[in-house]
Protein backbone atom coordinates (compact mmCIF):
# COMPACT_ATOMS: atom_id res chain seq x y z
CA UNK A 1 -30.80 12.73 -10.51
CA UNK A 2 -31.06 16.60 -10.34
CA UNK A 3 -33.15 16.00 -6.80
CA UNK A 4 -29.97 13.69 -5.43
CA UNK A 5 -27.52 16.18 -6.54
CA UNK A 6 -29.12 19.17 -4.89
CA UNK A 7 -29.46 17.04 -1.76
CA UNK A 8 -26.25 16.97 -1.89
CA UNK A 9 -24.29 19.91 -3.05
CA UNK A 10 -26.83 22.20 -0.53
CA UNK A 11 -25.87 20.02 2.39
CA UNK A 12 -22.54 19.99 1.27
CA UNK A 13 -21.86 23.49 0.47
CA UNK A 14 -23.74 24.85 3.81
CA UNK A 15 -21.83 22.08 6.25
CA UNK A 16 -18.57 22.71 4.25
CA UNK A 17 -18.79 26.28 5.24
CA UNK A 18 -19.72 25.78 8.45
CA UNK A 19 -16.44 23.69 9.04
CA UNK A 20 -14.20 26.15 7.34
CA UNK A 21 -15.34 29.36 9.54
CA UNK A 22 -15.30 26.72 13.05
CA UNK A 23 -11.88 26.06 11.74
CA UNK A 24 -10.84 29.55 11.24
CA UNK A 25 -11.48 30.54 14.52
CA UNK A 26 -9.82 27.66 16.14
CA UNK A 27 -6.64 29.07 13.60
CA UNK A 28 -6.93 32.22 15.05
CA UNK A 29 -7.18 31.52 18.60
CA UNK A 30 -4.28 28.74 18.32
CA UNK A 31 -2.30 31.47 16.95
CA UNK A 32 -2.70 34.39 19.21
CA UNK A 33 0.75 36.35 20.24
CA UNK A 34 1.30 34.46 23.51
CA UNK A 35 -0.44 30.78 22.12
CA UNK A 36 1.41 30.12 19.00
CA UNK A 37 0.60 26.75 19.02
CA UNK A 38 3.16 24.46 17.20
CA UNK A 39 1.57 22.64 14.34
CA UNK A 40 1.80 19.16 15.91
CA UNK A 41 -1.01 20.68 18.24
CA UNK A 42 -2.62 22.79 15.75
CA UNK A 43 -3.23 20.54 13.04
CA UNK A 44 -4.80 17.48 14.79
CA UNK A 45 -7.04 20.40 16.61
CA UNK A 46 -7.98 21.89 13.56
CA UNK A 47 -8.90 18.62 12.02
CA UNK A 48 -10.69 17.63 14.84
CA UNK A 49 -13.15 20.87 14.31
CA UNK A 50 -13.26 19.59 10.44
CA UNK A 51 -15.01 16.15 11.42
CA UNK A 52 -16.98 17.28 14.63
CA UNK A 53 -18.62 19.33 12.23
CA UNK A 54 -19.23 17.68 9.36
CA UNK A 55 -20.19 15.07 12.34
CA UNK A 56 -22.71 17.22 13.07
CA UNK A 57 -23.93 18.53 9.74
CA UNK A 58 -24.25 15.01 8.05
CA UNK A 59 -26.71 13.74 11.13
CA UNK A 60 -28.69 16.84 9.82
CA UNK A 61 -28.70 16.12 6.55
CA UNK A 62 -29.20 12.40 7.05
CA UNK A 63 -32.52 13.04 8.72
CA UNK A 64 -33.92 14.04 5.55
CA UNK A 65 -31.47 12.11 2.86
CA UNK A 66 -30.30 9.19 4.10
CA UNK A 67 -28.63 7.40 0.76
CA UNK A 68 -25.08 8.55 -0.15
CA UNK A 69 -24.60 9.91 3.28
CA UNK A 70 -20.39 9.71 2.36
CA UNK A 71 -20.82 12.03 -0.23
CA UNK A 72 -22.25 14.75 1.41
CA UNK A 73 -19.70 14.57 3.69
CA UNK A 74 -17.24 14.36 0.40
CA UNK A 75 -18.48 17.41 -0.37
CA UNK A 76 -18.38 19.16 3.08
CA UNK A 77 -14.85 17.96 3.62
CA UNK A 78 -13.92 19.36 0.13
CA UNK A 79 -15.69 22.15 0.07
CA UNK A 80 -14.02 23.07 3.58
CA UNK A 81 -10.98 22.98 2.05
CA UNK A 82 -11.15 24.76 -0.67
CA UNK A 83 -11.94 27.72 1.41
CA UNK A 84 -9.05 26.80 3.70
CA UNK A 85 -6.55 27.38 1.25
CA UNK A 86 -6.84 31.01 2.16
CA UNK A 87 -5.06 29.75 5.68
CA UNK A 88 -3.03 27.17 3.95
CA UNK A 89 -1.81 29.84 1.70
CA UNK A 90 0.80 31.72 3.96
CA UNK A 91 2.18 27.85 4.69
CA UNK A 92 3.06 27.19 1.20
CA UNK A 93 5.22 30.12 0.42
CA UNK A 94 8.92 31.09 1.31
CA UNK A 95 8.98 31.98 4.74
CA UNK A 96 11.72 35.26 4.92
CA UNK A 97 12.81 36.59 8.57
CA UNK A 98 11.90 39.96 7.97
CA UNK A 99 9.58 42.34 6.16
CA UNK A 100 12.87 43.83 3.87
CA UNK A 101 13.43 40.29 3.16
CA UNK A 102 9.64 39.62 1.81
CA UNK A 103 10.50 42.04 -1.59
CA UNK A 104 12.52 39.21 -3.03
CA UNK A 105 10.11 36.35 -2.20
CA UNK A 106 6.84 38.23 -2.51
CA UNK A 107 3.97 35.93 -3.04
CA UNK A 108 6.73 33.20 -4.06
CA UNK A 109 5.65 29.30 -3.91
CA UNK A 110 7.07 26.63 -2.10
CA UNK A 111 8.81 24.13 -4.45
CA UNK A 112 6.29 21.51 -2.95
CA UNK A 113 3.19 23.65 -2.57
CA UNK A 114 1.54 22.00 -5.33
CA UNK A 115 1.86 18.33 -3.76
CA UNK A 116 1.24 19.87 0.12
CA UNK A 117 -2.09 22.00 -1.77
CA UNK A 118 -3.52 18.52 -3.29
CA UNK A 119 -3.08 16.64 -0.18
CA UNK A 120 -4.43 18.71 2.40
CA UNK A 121 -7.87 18.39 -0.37
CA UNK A 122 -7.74 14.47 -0.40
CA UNK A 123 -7.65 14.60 3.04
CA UNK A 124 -10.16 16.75 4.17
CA UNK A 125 -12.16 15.78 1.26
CA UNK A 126 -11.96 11.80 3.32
CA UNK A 127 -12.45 12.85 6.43
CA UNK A 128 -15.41 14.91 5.48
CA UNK A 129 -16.41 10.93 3.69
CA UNK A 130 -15.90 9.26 7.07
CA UNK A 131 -17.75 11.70 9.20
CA UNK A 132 -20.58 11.60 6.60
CA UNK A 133 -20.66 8.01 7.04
CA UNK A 134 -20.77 7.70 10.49
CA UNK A 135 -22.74 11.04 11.15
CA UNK A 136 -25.76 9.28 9.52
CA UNK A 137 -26.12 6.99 11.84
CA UNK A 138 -27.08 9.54 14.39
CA UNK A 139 -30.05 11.15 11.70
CA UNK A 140 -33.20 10.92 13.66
CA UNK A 141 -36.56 11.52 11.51
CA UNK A 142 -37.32 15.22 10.89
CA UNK A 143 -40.03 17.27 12.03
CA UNK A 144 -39.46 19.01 8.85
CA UNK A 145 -37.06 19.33 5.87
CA UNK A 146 -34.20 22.12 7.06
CA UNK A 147 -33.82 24.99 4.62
CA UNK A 148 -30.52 24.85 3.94
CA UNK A 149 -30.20 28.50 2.20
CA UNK A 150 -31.92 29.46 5.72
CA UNK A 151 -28.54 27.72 7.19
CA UNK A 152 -26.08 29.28 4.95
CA UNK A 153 -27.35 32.38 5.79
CA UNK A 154 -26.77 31.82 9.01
CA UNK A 155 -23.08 30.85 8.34
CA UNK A 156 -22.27 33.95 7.02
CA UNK A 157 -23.54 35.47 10.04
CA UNK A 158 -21.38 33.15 12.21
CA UNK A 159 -18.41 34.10 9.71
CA UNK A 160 -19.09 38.11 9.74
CA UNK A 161 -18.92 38.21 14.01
CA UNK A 162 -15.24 36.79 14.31
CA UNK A 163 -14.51 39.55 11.95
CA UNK A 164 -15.91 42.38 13.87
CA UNK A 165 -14.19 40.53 16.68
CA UNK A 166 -10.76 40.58 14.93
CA UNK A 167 -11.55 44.24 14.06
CA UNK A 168 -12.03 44.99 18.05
CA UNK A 169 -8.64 43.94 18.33
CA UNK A 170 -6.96 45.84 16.07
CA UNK A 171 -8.53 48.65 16.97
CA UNK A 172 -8.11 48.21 21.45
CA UNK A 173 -4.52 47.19 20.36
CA UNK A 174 -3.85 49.71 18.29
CA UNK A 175 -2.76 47.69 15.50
CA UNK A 176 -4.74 49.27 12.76
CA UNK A 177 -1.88 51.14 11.26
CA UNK A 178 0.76 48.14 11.64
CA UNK A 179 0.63 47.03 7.86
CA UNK A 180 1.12 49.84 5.41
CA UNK A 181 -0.37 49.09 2.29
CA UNK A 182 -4.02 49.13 2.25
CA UNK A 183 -4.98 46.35 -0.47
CA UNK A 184 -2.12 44.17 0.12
CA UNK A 185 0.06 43.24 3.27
CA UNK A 186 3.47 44.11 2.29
CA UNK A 187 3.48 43.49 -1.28
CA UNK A 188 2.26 40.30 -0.52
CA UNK A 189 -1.55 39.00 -1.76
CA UNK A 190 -3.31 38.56 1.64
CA UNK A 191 -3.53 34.75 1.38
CA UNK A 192 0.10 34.35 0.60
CA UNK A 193 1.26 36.76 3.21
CA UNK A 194 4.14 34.21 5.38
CA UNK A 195 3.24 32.86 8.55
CA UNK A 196 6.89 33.82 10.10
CA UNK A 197 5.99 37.25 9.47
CA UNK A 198 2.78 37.23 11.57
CA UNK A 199 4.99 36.91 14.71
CA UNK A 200 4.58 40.66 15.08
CA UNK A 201 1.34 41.18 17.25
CA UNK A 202 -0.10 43.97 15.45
CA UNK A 203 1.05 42.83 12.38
CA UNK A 204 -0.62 39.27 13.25
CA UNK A 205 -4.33 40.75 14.49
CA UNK A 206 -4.52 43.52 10.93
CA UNK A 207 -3.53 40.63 8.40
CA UNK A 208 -5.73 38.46 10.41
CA UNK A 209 -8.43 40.51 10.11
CA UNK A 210 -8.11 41.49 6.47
CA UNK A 211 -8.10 37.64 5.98
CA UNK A 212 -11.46 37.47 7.66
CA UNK A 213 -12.93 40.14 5.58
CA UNK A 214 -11.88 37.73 2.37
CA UNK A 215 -13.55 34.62 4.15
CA UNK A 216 -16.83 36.88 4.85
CA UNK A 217 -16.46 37.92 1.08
CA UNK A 218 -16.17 34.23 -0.23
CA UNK A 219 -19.45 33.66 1.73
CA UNK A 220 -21.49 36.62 0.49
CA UNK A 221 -20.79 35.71 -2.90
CA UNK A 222 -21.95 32.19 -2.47
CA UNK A 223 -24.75 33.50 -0.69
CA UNK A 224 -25.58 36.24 -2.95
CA UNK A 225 -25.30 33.57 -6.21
CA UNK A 226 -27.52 31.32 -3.99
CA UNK A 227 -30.34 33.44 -3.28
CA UNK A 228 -30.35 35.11 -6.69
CA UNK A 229 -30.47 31.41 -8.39
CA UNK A 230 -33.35 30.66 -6.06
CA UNK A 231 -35.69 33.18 -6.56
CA UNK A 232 -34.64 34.07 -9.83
CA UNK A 233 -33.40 37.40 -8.90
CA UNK A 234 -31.84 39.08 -12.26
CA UNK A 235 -33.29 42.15 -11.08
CA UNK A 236 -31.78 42.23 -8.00
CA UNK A 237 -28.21 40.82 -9.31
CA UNK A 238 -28.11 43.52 -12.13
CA UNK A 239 -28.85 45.98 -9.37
CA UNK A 240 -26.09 44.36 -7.44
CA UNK A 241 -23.61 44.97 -10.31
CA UNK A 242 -24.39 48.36 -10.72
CA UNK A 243 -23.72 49.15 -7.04
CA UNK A 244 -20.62 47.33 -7.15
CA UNK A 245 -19.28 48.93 -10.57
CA UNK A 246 -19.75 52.26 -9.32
CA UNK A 247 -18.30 51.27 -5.85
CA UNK A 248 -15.23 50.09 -7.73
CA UNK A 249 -15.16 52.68 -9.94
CA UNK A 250 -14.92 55.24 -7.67
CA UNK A 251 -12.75 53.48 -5.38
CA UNK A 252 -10.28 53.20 -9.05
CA UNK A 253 -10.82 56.86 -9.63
CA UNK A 254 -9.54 57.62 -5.94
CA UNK A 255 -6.81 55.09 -6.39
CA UNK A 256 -5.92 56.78 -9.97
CA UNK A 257 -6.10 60.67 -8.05
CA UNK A 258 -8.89 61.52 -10.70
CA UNK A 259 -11.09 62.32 -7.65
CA UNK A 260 -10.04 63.79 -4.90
CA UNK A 261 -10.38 62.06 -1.51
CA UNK A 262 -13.05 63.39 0.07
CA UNK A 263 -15.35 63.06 -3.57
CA UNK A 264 -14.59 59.46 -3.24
CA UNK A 265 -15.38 58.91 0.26
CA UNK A 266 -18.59 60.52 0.30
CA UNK A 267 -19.46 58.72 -2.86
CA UNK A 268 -19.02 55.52 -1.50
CA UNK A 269 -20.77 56.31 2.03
CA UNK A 270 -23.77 57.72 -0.25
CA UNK A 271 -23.78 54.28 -2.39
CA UNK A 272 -23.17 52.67 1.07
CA UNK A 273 -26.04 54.30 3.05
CA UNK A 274 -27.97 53.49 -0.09
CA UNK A 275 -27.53 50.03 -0.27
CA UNK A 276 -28.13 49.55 3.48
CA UNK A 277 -31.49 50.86 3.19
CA UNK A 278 -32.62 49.01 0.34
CA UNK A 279 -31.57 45.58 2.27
CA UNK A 280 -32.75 46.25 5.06
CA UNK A 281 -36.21 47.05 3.60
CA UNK A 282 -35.82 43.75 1.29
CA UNK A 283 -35.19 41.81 4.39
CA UNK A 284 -38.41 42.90 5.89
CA UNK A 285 -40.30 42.49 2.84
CA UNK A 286 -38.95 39.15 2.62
CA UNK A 287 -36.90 39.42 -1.06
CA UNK A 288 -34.62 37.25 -0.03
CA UNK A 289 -32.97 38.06 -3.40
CA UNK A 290 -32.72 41.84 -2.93
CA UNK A 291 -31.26 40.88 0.20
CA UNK A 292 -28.74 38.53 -0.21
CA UNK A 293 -27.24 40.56 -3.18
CA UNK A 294 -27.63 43.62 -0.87
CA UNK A 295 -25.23 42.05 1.63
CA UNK A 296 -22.82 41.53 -0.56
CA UNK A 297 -22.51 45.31 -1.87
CA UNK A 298 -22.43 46.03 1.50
CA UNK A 299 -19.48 43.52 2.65
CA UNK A 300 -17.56 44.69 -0.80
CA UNK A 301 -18.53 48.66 0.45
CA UNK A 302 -17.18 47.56 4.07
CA UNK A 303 -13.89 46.25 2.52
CA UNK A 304 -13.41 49.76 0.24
CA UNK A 305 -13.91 51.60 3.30
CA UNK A 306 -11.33 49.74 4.91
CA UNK A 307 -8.76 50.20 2.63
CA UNK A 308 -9.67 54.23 2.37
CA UNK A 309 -9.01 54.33 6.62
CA UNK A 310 -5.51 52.62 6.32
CA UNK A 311 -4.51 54.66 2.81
CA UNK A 312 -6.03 58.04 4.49
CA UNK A 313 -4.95 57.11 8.21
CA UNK A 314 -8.47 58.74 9.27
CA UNK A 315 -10.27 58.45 12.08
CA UNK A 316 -13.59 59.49 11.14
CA UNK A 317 -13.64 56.27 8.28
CA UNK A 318 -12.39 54.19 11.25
CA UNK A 319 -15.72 54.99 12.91
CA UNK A 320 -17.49 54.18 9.86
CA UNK A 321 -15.71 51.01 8.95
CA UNK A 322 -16.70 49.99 12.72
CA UNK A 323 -19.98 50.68 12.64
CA UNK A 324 -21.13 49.10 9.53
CA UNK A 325 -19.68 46.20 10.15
CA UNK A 326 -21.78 45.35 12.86
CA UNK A 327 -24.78 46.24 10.50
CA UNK A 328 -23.61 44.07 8.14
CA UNK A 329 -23.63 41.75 10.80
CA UNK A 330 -27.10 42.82 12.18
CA UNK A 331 -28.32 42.13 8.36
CA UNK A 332 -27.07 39.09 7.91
CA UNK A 333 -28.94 37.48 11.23
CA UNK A 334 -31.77 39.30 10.18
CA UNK A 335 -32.20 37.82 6.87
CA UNK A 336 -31.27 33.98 7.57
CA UNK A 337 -34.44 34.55 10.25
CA UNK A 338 -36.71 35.85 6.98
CA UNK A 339 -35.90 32.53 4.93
CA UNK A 340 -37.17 30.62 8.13
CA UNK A 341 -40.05 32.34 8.38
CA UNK A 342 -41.70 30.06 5.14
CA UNK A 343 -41.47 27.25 7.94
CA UNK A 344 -43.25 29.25 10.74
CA UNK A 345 -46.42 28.66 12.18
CA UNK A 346 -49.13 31.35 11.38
CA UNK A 347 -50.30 33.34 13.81
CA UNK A 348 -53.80 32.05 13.55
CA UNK A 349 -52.67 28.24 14.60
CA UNK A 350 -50.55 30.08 17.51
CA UNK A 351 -52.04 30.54 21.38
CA UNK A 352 -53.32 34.18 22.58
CA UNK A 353 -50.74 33.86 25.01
CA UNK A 354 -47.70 33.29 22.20
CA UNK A 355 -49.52 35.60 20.08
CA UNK A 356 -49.49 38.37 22.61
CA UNK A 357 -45.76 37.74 23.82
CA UNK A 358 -44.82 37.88 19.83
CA UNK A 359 -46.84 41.26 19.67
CA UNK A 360 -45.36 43.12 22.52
CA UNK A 361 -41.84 41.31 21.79
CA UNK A 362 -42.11 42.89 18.43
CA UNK A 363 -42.68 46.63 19.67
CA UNK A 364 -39.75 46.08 22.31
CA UNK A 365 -37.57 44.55 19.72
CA UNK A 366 -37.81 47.11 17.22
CA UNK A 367 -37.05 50.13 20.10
CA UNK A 368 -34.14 48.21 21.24
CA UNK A 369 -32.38 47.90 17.55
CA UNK A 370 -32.94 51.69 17.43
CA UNK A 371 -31.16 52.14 20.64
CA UNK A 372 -28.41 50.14 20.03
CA UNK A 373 -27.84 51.03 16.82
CA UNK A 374 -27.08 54.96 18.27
CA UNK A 375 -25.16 52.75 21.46
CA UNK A 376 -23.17 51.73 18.89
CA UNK A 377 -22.34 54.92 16.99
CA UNK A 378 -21.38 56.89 20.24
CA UNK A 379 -19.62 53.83 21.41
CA UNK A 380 -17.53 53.70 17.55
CA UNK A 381 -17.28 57.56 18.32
CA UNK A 382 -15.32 57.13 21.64
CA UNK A 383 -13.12 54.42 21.03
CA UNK A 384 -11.81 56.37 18.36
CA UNK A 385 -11.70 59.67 19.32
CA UNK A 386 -11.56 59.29 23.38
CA UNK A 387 -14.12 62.10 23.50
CA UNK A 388 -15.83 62.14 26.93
CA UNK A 389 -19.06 63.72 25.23
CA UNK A 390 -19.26 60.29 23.16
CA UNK A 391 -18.58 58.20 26.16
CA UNK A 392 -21.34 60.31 28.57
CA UNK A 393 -23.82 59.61 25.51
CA UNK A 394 -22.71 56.18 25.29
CA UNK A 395 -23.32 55.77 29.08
CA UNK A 396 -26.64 56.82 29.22
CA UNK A 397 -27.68 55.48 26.09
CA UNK A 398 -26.64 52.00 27.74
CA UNK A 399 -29.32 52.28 30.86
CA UNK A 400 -32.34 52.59 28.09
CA UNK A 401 -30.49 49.74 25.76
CA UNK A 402 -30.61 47.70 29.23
CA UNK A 403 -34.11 48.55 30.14
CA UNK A 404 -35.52 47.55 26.63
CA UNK A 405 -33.88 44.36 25.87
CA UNK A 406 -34.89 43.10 29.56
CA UNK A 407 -38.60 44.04 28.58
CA UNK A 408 -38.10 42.70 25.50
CA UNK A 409 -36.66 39.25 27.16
CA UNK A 410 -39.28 39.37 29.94
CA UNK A 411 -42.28 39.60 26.93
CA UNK A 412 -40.80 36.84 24.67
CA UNK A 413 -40.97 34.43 27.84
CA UNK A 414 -44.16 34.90 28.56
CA UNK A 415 -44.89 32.43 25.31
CA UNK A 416 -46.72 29.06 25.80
CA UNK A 417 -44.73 25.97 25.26
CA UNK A 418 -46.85 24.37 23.08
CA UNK A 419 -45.74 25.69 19.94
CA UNK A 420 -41.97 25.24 18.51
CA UNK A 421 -41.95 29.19 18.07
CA UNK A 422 -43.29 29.82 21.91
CA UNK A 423 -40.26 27.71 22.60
CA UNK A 424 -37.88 29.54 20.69
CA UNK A 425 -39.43 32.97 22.40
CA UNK A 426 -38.85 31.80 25.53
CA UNK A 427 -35.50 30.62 24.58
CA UNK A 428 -34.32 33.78 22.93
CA UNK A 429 -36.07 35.82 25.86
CA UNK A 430 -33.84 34.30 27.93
CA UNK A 431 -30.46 34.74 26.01
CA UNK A 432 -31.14 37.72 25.56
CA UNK A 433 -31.54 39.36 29.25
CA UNK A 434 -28.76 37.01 29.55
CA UNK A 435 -26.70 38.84 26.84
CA UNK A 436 -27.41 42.35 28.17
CA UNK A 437 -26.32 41.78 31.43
CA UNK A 438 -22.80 40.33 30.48
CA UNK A 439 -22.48 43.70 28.12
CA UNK A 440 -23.49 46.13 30.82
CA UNK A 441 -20.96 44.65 33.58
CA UNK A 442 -18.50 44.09 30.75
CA UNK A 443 -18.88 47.86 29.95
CA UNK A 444 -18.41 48.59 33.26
CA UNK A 445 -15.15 47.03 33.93
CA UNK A 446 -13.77 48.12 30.20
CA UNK A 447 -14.92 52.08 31.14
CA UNK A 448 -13.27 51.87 34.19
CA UNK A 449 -9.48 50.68 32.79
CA UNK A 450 -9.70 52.81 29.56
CA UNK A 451 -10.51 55.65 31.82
CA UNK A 452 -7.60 55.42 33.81
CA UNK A 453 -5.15 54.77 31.21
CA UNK A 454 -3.44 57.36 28.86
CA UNK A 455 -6.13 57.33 26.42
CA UNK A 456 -4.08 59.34 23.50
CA UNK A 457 -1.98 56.49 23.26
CA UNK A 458 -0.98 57.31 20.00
CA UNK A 459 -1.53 54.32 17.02
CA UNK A 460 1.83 52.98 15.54
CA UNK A 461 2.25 52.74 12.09
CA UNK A 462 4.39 49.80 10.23
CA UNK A 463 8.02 51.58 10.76
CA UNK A 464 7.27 52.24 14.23
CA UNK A 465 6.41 48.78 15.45
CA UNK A 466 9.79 47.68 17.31
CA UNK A 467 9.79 51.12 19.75
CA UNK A 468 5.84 51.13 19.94
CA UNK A 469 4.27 50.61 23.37
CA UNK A 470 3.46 47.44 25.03
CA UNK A 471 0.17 46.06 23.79
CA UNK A 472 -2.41 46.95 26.77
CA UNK A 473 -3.65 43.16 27.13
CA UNK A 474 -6.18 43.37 29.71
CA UNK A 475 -7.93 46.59 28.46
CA UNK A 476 -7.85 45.10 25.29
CA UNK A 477 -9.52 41.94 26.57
CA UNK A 478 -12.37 43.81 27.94
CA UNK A 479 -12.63 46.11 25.82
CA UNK A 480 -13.31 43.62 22.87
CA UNK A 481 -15.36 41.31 24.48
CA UNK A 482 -17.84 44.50 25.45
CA UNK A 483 -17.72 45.16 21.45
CA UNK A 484 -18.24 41.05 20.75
CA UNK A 485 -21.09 40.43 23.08
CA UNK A 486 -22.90 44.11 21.89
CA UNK A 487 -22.24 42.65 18.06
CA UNK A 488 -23.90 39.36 19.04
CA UNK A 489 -26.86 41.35 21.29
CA UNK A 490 -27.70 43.52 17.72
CA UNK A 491 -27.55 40.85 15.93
CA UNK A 492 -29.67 38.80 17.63
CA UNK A 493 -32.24 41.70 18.30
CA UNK A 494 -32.42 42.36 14.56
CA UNK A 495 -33.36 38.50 14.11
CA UNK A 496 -36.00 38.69 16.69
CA UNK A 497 -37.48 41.86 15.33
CA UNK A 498 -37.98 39.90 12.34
CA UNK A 499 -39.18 36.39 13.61
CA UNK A 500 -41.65 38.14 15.87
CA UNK A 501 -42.70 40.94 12.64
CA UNK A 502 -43.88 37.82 11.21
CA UNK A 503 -45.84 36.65 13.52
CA UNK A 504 -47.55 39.87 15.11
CA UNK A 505 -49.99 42.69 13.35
CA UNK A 506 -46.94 45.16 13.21
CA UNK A 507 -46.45 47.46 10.49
C-alpha cells in the first residue's frame, strides 16, 4: 500500500507542478500589456496546457506504474491547482478601478469565491483524471525507473527562469519602482492583488514578478521537504532553519529600525554569500539534502533582498538581487543533474572516446561557469548603472565566454553514440554552441539600441506612473531575451559541469 501511494503522490506532485509553472507562463504571456487576452481565450488555453501536460507526465509515469493510471493524474490535476490559486486569487476578489479605490476593498472576497475556488479544483482535479487515463495508453516500457525527485528538481529550475525573465522586464522597462510597498502590492497580499489593477504595464510586469518569486518559493519548499525526507537530512534542515531565522530576524530588526540599513544589508549578503557556498559545495559532493535545503535559504535570501531594493530604492541591491537570481537558477540545474547522476553509467563501462570528451568537457565547462558568472556581474553592473567601464568589461568578457562554451560544445560532441550519456554529450554540445551564438548576436543588437538611447532614463516610482515615459518596447525585447538566453546558457553550463564531474577524474 505504502509502495502504490508513493507511486503515486511522487508522480503526482512532480507532474502537478510541472502543469502549474507551463500554465503560469501561458498566464503571463496571455496577459502581456498589448495581449490581454479575454478569458474566453485564456481559459480554454490555459486548460489546454493543464491536460497536454499531465498528457505527458502520466505516459511517464505509466511506463513504470501502470494500475491506477487516473489517479495519478487526480493528483496532478489537483495538485496543479492548488498552486494555481495563487493566479486564481486576484479573480476572486473585488475588482476596484483604481489604486485609491483598493483601501476599501483590500484583500476583500468575492461573495462567490468560495463556490468559483472549489470548482476550478474539481475540475482540474478531472481533467488531470482523464488525461491520466488516456496518457497511459501511450506508456512504453522503461529503460529504467525515472527519479522523480531528479524531475522535481528540475521543475523548480523550469519555475526559477520565467522569474529571472519577469525580473528582466521590470528592470529594461523600468518598472521596478511602479508598486510602492515592498512586501505587499498596495496593501493588498500578492495573490489577492485585482486583476483590473494590473492594466498598468509596470504595475502588471513588478506584481507579476513578485508572484513568480511566491511560485519559485512554493517549489523550494516542496523541494527542500522532499530531499530532506529522502535522505534523512535533520542536519541539513536544522541548518536550514537557522539560516532562515537569522535571515528573518534581521530582515524584522531592519523592518523594526533596530538596525540600521546598511547593518542589515550586509548581514543578509554575509548569510547570503554563506549559504551559496555551502550549496554549491553540497551539490558537488552530492548531499542532495544540504542542497535542496540550501536552495531554499537562498530563494527566501533572494526574496529579502528584493524587498530591501524597493524599500531602499538602491541600485547597488538591484545588482545583487539580479545576480543571484540567476545563481539560484544556476544551482537549481546543477543539482537536479547530481540526483541523476545515481542512474549514470560509470566511467569504467563508458568508451575512451566518451570518456575523453567527458574529461576535456569537464575542464571547459568549469572555465566557462567562471566566465560567465563575472559576464554576468559586469553585465548586472551596466544595466543598472549605464557605466561604460561595466559595459567595455562586459564586452570583452563576452569574446572569452564565446570561445569557451564553443570548445566546450565542440569536446562534448566528440562522444560515441553508443552510450545514453555520449548521446546526451553530443546533444548538450550542440545546444550549447547553439545557445552562445543566439546570446552573442542578441547582445549585439541589444548594445547597439541601449547605446543610442538616453540611457539615464530615469525609473518611475508608483505616483509617477501616468506622466512616466513610454515603455521602450523593442529595447526591452532585446534586452531581456539577451538576459533569458545568458540565464538558460549558465544554467545549463553549471549542469554539464556536474554531469561530466561525474564522469571524468576531475577534482
Amino acid at each position: 500500500m505504502q509502495q502504490t501511494s508513493r507511486h503515486i503522490l511522487q508522480p503526482g506532485l512532480v507532474i502537478g507542478f510541472a502543469a502549474a509553472v507551463a500554465m503560469w507562463i501561458g498566464w503571463y504571456v496571455l496577459h502581456l500589456p498589448g495581449v490581454n487576452a479575454p478569458s474566453l481565450i485564456a481559459t480554454p488555453v490555459l486548460g489546454g496546457i493543464l491536460i497536454l501536460v499531465c498528457l505527458k507526465g502520466s505516459s511517464l509515469a505509466g511506463r513504470t506504474h501502470r494500475h491506477s493510471p487516473w489517479m495519478v493524474g487526480l493528483v496532478a490535476g489537483f495538485v496543479a491547482a492548488c498552486v494555481n490559486l495563487l493566479l486564481l486569487g486576484n479573480r476572486v476578489v473585488v475588482q476596484p478601478e483604481s489604486t485609491e479605490a483598493l483601501t476599501e476593498h483590500t484583500n476583500q472576497l468575492r461573495p462567490d469565491a468560495a463556490a468559483v475556488v472549489l470548482g476550478f479544483l474539481v475540475v482540474s482535479a478531472l481533467a488531470g483524471a482523464v488525461a491520466g487515463l488516456v496518457g497511459n495508453r501511450f506508456a512504453r516500457d522503461p529503460s529504467s525507473q525515472p527519479m522523480w525527485i531528479g524531475r522535481f528538481a528540475s521543475v523548480l529550475a523550469f519555475a526559477i527562469w520565467p522569474l529571472v525573465v519577469a525580473g528582466g522586464i521590470v528592470t529594461s522597462t523600468e518598472s521596478g519602482m511602479a508598486v510602492p510597498d515592498s512586501v505587499t502590492t498596495y496593501g493588498s497580499v500578492s495573490f489577492l492583488f485585482p486583476l483590473s489593477l494590473m492594466a498598468e504595464p509596470r504595475v502588471f510586469f513588478e506584481h507579476t514578478h513578485r508572484l513568480f518569486g511566491t511560485l519559485v518559493g512554493v517549489t523550494a519548499i516542496v523541494l527542500a521537504l522532499w530531499c530532506m525526507l529522502r535522505e534523512r537530512a535533520w542536519v541539513a534542515g536544522m541548518c536550514g532553519l537557522i539560516l532562515i531565522a537569522m535571515l528573518g530576524g534581521v530582515f524584522a530588526a531592519e523592518s523594526a529600525e533596530t538596525v540600521s540599513v546598511a547593518v542589515a544589508v550586509w548581514a543578509i549578503i554575509g548569510l547570503t554569500a554563506i549559504a551559496l557556498v555551502l550549496t554549491w559545495r553540497a551539490i558537488i559532493l552530492g548531499r542532495i539534502g544540504f542542497g535542496g535545503v540550501g536552495i531554499l535559504v537562498l530563494v527566501i535570501a533572494q526574496g529579502l533582498l528584493g524587498a530591501l531594493r524597493v524599500s531602499e530604492i538602491s541600485t547597488p541591491l538591484a545588482m545583487v538581487h539580479g545576480v543571484l537570481a540567476q545563481l539560484v537558477l544556476a544551482c537549481a540545474a546543477a543539482l537536479a543533474s547530481t540526483m541523476y547522476r545515481s542512474q549514470q553509467q560509470p566511467a569504467s563501462d563508458l568508451s575512451g572516446q566518451t570518456n575523453r570528451a567527458l574529461q576535456q568537457g569537464c575542464g571547459f565547462a568549469k572555465m566557462s561557469l567562471i566566465a560567465l558568472i563575472l559576464q554576468l556581474i559586469l553585465g548586472a553592473g551596466y544595466r543598472h548603472t549605464g557605466s561604460h567601464a561595466y559595459l567595455g568589461g562586459h564586452i570583452l568578457l563576452a569574446i572569452a565566454v564565446l570561445t569557451l562554451v564553443v570548445l566546450l560544445g565542440m569536446s562534448l560532441r566528440q562522444a560515441d553514440r553508443e552510450s545514453e550519456l555520449g548521446r546526451w554529450a553530443k546533444r548538450r554540445g550542440l545546444g550549447l554552441i547553439h545557445l552562445v551564438s543566439t546570446q552573442v548576436a542578441l547582445g549585439i543588437v541589444a548594445v547597439i539600441l541601449v547605446v543610442t538611447a538616453d540611457a539615464q532614463r530615469p525609473i518611475p516610482e508608483a505616483e509617477e506612473l501616468a506622466s512616466a515615459h513610454a515603455l521602450p518596447v523593442v529595447e526591452a525585447i532585446f534586452t531581456t531575451a539577451h538576459q533569458a538566453i545568458g540565464a538558460a546558457l549558465l544554467a545549463l553550463t553549471a549542469s554539464s559541469y556536474i554531469r561530466t564531474r561525474s564522469s571524468s577524474d576531475a577534482p
